[in-house]
C-alpha atoms as a PDB file:
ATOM      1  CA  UNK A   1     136.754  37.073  77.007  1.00  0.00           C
ATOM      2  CA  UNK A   2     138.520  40.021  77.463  1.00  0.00           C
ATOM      3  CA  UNK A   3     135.873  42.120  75.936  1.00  0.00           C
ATOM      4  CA  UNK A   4     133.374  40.894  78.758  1.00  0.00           C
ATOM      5  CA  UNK A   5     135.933  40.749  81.784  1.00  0.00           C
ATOM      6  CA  UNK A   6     136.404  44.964  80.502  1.00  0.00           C
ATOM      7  CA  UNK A   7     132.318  45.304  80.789  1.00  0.00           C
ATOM      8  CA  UNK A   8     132.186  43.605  84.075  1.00  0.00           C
ATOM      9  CA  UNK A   9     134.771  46.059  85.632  1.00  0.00           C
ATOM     10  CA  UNK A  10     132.933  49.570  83.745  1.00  0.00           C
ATOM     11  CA  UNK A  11     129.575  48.477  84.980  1.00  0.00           C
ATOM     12  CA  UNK A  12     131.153  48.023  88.666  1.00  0.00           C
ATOM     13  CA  UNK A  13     132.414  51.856  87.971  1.00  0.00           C
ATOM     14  CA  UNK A  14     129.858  53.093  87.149  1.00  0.00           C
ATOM     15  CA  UNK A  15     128.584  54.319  90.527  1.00  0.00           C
ATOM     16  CA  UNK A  16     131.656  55.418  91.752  1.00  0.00           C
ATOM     17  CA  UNK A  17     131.924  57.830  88.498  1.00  0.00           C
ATOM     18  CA  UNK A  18     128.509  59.481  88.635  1.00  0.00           C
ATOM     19  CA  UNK A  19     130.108  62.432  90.976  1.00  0.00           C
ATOM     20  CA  UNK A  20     133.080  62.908  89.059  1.00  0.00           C
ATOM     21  CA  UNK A  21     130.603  63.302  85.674  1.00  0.00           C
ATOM     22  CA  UNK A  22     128.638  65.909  87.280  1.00  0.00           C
ATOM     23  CA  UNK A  23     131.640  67.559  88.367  1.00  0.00           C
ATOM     24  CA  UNK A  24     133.027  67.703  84.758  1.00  0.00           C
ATOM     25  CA  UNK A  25     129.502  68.296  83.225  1.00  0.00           C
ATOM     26  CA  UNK A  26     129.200  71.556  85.420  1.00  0.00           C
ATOM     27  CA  UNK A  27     132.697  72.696  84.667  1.00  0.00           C
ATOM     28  CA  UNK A  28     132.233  72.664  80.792  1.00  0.00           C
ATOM     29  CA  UNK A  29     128.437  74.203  81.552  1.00  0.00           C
ATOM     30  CA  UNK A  30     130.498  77.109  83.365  1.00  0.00           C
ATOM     31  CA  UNK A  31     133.167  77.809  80.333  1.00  0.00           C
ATOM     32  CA  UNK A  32     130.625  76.845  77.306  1.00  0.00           C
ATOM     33  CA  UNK A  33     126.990  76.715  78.496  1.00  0.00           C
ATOM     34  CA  UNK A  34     125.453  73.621  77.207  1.00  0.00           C
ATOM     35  CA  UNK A  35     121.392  73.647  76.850  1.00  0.00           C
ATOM     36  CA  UNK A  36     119.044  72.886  79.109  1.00  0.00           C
ATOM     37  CA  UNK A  37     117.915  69.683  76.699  1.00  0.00           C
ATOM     38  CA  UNK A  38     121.536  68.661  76.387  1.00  0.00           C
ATOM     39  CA  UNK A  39     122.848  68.628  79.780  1.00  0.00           C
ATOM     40  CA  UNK A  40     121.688  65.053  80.904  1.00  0.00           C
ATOM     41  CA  UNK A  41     122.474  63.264  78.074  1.00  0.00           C
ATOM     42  CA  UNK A  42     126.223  64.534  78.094  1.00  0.00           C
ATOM     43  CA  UNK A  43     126.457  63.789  81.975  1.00  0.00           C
ATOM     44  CA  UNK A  44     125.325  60.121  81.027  1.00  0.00           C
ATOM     45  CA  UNK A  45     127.889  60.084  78.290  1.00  0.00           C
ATOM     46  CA  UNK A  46     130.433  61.414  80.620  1.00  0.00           C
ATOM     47  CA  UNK A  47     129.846  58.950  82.849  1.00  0.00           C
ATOM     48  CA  UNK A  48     129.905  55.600  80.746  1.00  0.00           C
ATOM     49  CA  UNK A  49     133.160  56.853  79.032  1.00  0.00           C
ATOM     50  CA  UNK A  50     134.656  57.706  82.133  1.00  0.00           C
ATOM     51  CA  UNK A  51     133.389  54.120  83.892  1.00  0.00           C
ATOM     52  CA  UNK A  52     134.827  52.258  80.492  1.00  0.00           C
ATOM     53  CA  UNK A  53     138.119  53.864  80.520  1.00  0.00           C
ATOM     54  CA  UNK A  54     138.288  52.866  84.223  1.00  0.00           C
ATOM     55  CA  UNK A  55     137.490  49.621  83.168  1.00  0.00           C
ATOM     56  CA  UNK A  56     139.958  49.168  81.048  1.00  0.00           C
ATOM     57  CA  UNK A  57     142.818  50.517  83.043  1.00  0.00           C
ATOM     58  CA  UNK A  58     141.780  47.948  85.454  1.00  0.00           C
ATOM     59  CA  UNK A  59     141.919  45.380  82.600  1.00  0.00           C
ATOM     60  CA  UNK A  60     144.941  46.257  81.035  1.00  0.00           C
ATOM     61  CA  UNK A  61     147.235  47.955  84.047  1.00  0.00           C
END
């Protein structure tokens, strides 16, 4: 149960962490430029880990 009540708060997240992704994604792109190919799938990464560790601070806090 907890395991699903943690899901249902990181999919809620997940649009309120898109910006804060791409603002991340750019800032490593500035200091280390990622590839063209790589870009997008790191921004979606950044944004599911960012929406789950929301999740579970609203979980656990």
């Amino acid at each position: 149960m907890d395991i699903v009540l943690t899901l249902v708060f990181s999919i809620v997240m997940l649009f309120f962490m898109i910006y804060p992704a791409i603002k991340i994604t750019e800032w490593i792109d500035e200091r280390y430029p990622l590839p063209k190919k790589l870009y997008t799938p790191f921004m979606l990464t950044t944004v599911l880990l960012l929406s789950l560790a929301v999740g579970l601070f609203l979980h656990y806090a």
